[in-house]
C-alpha atoms as a PDB file:
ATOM      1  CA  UNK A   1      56.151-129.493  64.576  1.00  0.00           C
ATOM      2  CA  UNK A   2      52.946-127.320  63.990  1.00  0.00           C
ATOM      3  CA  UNK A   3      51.245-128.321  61.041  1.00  0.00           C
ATOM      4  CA  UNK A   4      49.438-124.974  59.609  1.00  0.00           C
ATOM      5  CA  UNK A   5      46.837-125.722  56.892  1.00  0.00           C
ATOM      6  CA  UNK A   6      47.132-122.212  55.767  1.00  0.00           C
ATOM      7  CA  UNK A   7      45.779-119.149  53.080  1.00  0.00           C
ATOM      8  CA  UNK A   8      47.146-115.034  53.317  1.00  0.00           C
ATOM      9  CA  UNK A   9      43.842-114.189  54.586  1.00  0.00           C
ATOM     10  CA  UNK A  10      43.858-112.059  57.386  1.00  0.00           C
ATOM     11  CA  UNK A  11      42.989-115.443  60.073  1.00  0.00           C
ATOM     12  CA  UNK A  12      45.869-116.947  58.627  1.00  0.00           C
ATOM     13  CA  UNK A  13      48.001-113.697  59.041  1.00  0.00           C
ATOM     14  CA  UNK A  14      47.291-114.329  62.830  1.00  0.00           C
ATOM     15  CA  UNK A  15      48.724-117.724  63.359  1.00  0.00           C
ATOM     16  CA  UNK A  16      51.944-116.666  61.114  1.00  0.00           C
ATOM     17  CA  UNK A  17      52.584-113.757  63.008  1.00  0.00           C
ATOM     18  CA  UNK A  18      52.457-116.013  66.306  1.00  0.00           C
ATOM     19  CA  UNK A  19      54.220-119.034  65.040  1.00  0.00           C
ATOM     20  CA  UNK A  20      57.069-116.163  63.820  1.00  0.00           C
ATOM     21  CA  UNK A  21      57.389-114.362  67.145  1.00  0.00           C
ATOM     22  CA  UNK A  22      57.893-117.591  68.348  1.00  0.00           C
ATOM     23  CA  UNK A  23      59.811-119.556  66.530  1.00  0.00           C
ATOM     24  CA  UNK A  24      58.268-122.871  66.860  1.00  0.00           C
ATOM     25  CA  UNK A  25      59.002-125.022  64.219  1.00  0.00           C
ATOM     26  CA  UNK A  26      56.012-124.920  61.489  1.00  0.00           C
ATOM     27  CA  UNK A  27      55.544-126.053  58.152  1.00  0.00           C
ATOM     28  CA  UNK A  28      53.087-124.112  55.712  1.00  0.00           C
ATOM     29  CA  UNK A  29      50.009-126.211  53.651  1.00  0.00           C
ATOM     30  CA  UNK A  30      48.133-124.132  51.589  1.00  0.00           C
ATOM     31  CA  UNK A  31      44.753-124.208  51.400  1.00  0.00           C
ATOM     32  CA  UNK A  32      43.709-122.181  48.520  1.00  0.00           C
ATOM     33  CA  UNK A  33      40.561-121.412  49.306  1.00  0.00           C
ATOM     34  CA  UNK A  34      39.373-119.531  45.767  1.00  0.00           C
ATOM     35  CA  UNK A  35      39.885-123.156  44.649  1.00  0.00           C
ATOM     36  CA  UNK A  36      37.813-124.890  47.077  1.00  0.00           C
ATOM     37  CA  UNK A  37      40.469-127.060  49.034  1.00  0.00           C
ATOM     38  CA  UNK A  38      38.989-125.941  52.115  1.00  0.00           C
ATOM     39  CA  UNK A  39      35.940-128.922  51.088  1.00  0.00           C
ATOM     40  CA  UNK A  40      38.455-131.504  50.632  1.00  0.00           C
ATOM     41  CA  UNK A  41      37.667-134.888  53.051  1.00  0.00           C
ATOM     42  CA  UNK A  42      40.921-135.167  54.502  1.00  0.00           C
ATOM     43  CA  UNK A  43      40.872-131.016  55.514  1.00  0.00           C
ATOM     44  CA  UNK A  44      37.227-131.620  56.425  1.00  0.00           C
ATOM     45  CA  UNK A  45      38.417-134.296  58.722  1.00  0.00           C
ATOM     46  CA  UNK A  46      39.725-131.911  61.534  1.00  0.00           C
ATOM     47  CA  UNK A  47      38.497-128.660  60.162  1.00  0.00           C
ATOM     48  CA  UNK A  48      34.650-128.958  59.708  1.00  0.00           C
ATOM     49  CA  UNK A  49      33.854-125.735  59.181  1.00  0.00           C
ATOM     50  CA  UNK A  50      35.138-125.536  56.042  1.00  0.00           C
ATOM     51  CA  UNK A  51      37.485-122.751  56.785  1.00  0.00           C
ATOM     52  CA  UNK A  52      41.081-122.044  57.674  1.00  0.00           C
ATOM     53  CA  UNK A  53      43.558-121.599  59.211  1.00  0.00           C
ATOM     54  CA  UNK A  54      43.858-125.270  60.977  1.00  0.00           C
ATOM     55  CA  UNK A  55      46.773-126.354  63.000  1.00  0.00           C
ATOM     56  CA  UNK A  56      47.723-130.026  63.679  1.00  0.00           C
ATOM     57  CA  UNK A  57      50.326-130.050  66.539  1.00  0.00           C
ATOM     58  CA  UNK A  58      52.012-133.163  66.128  1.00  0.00           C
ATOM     59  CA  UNK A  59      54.573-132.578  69.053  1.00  0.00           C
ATOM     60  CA  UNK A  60      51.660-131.620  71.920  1.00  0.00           C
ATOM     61  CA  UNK A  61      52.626-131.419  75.456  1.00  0.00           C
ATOM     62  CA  UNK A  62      51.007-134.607  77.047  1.00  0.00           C
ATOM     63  CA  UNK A  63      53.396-136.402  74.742  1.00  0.00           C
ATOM     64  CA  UNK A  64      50.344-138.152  73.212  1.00  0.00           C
ATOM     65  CA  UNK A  65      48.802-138.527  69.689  1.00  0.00           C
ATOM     66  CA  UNK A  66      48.909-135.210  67.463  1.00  0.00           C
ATOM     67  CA  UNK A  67      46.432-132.640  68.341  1.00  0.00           C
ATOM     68  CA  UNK A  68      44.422-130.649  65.631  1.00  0.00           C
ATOM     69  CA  UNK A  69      42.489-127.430  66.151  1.00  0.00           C
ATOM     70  CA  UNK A  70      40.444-125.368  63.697  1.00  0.00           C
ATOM     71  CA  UNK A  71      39.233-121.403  64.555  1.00  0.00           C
ATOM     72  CA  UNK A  72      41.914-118.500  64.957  1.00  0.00           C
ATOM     73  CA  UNK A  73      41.166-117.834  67.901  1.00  0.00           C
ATOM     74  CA  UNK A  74      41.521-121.359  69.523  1.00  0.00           C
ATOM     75  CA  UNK A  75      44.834-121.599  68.114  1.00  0.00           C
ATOM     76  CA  UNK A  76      46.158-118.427  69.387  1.00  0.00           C
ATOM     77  CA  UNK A  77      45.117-119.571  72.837  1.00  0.00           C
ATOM     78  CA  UNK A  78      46.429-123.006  72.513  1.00  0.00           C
ATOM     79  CA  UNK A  79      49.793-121.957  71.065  1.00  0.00           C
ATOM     80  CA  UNK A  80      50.243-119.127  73.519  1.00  0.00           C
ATOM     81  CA  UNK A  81      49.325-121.529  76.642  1.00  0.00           C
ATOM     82  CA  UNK A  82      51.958-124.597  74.654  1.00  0.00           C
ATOM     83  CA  UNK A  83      54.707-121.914  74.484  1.00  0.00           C
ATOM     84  CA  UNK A  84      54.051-119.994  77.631  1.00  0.00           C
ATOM     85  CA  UNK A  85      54.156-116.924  75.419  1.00  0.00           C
ATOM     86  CA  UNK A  86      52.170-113.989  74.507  1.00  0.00           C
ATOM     87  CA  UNK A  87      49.472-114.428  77.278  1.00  0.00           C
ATOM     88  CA  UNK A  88      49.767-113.254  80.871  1.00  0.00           C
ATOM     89  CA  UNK A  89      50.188-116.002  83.549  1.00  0.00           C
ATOM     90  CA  UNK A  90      48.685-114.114  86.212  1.00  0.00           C
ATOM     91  CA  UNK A  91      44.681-114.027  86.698  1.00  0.00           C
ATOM     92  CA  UNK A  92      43.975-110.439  86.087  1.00  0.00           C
ATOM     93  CA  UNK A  93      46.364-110.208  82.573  1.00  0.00           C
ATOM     94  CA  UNK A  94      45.022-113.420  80.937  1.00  0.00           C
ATOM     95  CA  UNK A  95      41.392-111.863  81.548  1.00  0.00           C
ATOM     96  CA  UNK A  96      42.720-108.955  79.778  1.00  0.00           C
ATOM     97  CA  UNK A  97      44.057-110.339  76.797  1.00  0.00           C
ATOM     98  CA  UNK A  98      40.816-113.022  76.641  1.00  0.00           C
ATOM     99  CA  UNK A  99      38.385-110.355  76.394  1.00  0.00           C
ATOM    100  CA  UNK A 100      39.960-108.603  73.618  1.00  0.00           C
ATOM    101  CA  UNK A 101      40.501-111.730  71.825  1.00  0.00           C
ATOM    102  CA  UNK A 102      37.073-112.930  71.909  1.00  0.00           C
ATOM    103  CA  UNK A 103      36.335-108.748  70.825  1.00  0.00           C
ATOM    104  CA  UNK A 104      37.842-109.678  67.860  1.00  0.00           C
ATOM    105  CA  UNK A 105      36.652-112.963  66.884  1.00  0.00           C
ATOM    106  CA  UNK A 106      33.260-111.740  67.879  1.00  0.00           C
ATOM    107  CA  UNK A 107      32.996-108.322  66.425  1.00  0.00           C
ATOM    108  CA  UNK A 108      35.911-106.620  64.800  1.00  0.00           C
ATOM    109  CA  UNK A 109      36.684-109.963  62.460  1.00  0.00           C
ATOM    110  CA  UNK A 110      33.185-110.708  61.556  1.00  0.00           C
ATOM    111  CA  UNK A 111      31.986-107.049  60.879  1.00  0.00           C
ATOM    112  CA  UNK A 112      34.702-106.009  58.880  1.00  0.00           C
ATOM    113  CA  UNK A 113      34.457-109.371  56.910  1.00  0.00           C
ATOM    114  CA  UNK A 114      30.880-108.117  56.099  1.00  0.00           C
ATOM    115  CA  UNK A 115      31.993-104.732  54.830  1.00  0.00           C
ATOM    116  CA  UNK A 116      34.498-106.581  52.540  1.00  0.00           C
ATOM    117  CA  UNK A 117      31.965-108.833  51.176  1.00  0.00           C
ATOM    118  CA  UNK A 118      28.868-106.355  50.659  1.00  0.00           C
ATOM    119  CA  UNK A 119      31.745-103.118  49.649  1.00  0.00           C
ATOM    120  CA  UNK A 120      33.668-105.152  47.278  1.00  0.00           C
ATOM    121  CA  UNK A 121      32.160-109.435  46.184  1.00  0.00           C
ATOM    122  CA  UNK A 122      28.763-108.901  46.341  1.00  0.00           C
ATOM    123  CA  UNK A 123      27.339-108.970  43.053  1.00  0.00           C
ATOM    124  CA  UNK A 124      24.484-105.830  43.605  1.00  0.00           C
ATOM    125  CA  UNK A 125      25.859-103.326  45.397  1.00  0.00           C
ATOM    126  CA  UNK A 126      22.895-102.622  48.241  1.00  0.00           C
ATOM    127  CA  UNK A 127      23.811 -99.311  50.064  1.00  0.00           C
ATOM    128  CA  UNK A 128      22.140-100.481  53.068  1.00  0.00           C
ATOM    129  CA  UNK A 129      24.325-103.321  53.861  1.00  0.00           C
ATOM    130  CA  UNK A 130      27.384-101.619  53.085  1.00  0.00           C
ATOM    131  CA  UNK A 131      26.441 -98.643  55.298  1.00  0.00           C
ATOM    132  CA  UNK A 132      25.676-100.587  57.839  1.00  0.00           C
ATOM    133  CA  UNK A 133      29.169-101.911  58.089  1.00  0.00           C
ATOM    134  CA  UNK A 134      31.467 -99.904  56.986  1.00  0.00           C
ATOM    135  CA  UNK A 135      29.497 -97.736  60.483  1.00  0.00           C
ATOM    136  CA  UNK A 136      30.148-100.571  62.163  1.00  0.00           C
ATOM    137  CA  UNK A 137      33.669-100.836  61.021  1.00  0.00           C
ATOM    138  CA  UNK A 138      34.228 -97.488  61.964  1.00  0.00           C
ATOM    139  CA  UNK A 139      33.055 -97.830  65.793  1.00  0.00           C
ATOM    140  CA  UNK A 140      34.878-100.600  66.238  1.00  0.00           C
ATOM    141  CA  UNK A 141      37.716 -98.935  64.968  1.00  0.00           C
ATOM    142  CA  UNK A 142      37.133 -95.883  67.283  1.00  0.00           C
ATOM    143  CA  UNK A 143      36.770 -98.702  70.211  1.00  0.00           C
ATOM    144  CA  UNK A 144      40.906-100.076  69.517  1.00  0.00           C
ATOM    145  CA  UNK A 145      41.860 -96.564  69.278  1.00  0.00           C
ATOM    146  CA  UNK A 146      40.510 -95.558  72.271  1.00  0.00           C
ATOM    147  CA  UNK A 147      41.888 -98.807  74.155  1.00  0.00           C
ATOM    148  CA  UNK A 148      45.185 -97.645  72.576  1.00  0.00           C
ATOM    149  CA  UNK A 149      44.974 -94.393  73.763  1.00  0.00           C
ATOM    150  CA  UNK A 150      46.978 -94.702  77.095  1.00  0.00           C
ATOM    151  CA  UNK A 151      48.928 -97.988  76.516  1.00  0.00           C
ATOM    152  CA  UNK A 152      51.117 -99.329  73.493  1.00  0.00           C
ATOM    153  CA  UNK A 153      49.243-102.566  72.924  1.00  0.00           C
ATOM    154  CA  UNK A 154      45.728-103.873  73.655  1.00  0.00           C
ATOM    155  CA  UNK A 155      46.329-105.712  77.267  1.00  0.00           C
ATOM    156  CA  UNK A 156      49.061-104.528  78.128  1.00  0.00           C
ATOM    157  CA  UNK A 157      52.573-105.848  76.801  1.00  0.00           C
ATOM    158  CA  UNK A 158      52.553-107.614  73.091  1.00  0.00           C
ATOM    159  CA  UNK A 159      49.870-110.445  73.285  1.00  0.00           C
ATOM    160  CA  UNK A 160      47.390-112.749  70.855  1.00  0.00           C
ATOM    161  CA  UNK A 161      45.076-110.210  71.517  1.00  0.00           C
ATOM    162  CA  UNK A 162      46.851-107.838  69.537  1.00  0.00           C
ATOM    163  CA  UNK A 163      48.019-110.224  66.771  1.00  0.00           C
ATOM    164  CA  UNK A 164      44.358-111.415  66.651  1.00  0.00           C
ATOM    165  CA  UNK A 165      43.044-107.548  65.387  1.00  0.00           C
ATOM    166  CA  UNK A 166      46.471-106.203  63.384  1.00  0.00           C
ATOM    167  CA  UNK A 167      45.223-108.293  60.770  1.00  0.00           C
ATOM    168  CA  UNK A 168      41.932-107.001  60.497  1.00  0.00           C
ATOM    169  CA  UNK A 169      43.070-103.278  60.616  1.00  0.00           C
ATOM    170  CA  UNK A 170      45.478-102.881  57.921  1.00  0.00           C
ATOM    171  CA  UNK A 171      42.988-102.553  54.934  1.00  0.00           C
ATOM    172  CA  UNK A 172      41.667 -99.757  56.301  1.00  0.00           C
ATOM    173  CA  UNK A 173      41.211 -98.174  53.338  1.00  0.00           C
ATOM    174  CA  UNK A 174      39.654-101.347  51.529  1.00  0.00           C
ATOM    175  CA  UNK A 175      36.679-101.024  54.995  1.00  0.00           C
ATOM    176  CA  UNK A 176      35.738 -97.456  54.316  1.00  0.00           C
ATOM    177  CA  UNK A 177      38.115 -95.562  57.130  1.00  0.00           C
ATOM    178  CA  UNK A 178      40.488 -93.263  56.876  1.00  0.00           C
ATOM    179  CA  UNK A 179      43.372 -93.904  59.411  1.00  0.00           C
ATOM    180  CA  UNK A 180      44.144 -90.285  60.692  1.00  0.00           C
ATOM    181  CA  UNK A 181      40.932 -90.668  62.023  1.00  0.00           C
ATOM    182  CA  UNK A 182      42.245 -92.929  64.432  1.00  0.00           C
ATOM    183  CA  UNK A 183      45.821 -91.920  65.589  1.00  0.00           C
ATOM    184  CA  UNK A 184      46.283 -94.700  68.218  1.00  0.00           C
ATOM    185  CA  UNK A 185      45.314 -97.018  66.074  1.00  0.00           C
ATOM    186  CA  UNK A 186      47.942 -95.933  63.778  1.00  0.00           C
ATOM    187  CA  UNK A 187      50.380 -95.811  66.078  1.00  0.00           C
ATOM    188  CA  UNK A 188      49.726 -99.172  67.218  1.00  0.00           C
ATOM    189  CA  UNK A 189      49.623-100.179  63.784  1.00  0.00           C
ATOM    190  CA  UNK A 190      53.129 -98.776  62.698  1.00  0.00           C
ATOM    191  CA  UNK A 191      54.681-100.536  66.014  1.00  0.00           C
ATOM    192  CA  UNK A 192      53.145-104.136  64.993  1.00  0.00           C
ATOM    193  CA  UNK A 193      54.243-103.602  61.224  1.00  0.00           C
ATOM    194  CA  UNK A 194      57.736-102.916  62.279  1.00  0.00           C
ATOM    195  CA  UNK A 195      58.298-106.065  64.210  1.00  0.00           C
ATOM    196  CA  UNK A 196      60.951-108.593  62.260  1.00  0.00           C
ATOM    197  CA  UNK A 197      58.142-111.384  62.543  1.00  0.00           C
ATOM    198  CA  UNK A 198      55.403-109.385  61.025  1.00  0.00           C
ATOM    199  CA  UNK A 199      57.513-108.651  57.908  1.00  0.00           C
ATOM    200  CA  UNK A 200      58.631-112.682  58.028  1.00  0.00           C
ATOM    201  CA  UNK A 201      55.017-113.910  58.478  1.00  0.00           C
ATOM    202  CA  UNK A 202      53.189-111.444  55.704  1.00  0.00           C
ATOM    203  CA  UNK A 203      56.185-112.144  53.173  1.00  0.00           C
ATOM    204  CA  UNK A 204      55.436-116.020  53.969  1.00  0.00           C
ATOM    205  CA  UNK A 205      51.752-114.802  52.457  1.00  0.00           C
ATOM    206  CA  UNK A 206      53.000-113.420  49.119  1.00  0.00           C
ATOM    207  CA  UNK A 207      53.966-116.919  47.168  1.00  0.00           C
ATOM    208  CA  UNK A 208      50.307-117.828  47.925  1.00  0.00           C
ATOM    209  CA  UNK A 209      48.033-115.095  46.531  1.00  0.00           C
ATOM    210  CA  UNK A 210      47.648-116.298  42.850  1.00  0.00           C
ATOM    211  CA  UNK A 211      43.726-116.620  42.714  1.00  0.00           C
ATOM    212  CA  UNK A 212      41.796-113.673  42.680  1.00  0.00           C
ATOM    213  CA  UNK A 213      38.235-114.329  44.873  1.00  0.00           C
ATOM    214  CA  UNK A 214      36.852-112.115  42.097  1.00  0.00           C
ATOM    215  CA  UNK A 215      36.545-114.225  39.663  1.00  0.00           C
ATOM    216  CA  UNK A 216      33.234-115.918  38.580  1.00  0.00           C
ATOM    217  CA  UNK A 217      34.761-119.450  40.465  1.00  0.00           C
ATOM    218  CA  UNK A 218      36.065-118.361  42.681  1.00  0.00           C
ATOM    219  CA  UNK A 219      32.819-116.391  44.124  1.00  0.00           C
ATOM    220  CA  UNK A 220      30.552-118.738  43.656  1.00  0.00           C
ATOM    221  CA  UNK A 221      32.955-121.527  45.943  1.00  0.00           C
ATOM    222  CA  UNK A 222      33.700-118.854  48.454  1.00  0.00           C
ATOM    223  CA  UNK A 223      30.032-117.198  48.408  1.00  0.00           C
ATOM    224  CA  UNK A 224      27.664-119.767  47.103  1.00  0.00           C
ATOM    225  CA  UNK A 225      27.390-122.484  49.831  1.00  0.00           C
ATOM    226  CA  UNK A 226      24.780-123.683  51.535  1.00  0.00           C
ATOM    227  CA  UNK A 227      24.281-126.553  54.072  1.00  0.00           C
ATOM    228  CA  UNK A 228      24.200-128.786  51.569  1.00  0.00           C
ATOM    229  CA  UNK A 229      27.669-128.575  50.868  1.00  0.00           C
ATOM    230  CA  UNK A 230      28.010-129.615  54.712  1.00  0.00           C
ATOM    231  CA  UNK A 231      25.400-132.388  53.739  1.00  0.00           C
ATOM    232  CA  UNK A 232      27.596-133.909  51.036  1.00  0.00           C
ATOM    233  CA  UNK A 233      30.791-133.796  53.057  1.00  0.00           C
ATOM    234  CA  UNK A 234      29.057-135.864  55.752  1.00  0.00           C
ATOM    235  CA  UNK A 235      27.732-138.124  53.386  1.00  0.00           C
END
């Protein structure tokens, strides 16, 4: 059983879309972050960057003790290599799909997280920041579409790599970028959205998104810490 500490953001879009492609039995905890239960001890305890999602496998394959993970990315790689699934075996295909995972958690995640925050949360709206990335935004954008150009997903067949980005891409609009500026992207887009376990995992989402991250509380716990909130958690 996968344990998945959980909130519709689009990191925890990821691990739903995987878990439903794959069927491997899960079981959703929320972790509503515009309520700060991403600080509590016991999620702190395996997750200590204060984020989510966060897995705890308690079914791994050495048969021993449950294993937790925290970070996307690491557990899209660790439930693609548990399953067999989604990631090439062969040398040359797992490079492929690595490299455009770590694009994402590198770049495309980050940056567009950015334009989010400064476009839409930040309390002064400073034109420099959010020209900066929504630019940014857009060239990463242009760099997907023109990986898409000759192939129907990022590496080659359906992989985390692609699962890992989807998210990120479809609030386009929301980043500043018009999608007909990127017709592979769109393409790719429509294909991902169509799949049975994308509609199961983003309807899973709905029944949590009941606090709105603009409210006065819910900024200052998602945008007001410091490292002395990591302080006080270790002490």
């Amino acid at each position: 059983m996968i344990q998945l500490y959980y909130w519709p953001t689009p990191n925890g879009h990821k691990v739903t879309l995987f878990l439903e492609e794959t069927g491997l039995p899960y079981e959703i905890i929320p972790v509503n972050i515009g309520k700060g239960e991403q600080f509590k001890a016991e999620f702190l305890a395996f997750s200590p960057n204060n984020r989510m999602p966060a897995i705890i496998d308690t079914d791994p394959a050495d048969g021993g003790k449950p294993i937790s993970l925290f970070e996307s990315g690491a557990i899209l790689l660790y439930l693609a290599e548990k399953t067999g699934k989604f990631i090439p075996a062969d040398l040359r295909g797992r490079v492929e799909v690595l490299q455009w995972l770590f694009w994402q958690m590198g770049g495309l995640g980050p940056m567009a997280g950015q334009n989010n925050h400064f476009a839409h949360y930040a309390p002064e709206k400073l034109s420099y920041a959010i020209d900066r990335y929504v630019k940014e935004t857009g060239r990463l954008f242009a760099v997907l579409d023109k990986r898409l150009a000759d192939r129907a997903f990022v590496a080659g067949d359906y992989s985390i790599a692609d699962m890992a980005s989807y998210p990120w891409t479809t609030a386009y609009d929301r980043l500043g970028q018009k999608i007909d500026d990127f017709p592979h992207l769109k393409r790719w887009q429509d294909t991902i959205k169509a799949r049975p376990a994308t509609v199961r995992a983003y309807d899973k989402g709905k029944q949590f998104q009941s606090t709105s991250p603009t409210s006065p509380d819910a900024r200052k716990i998602l945008f007001g810490q410091d490292a002395s909130t990591v302080r006080r958690a270790a002490g």
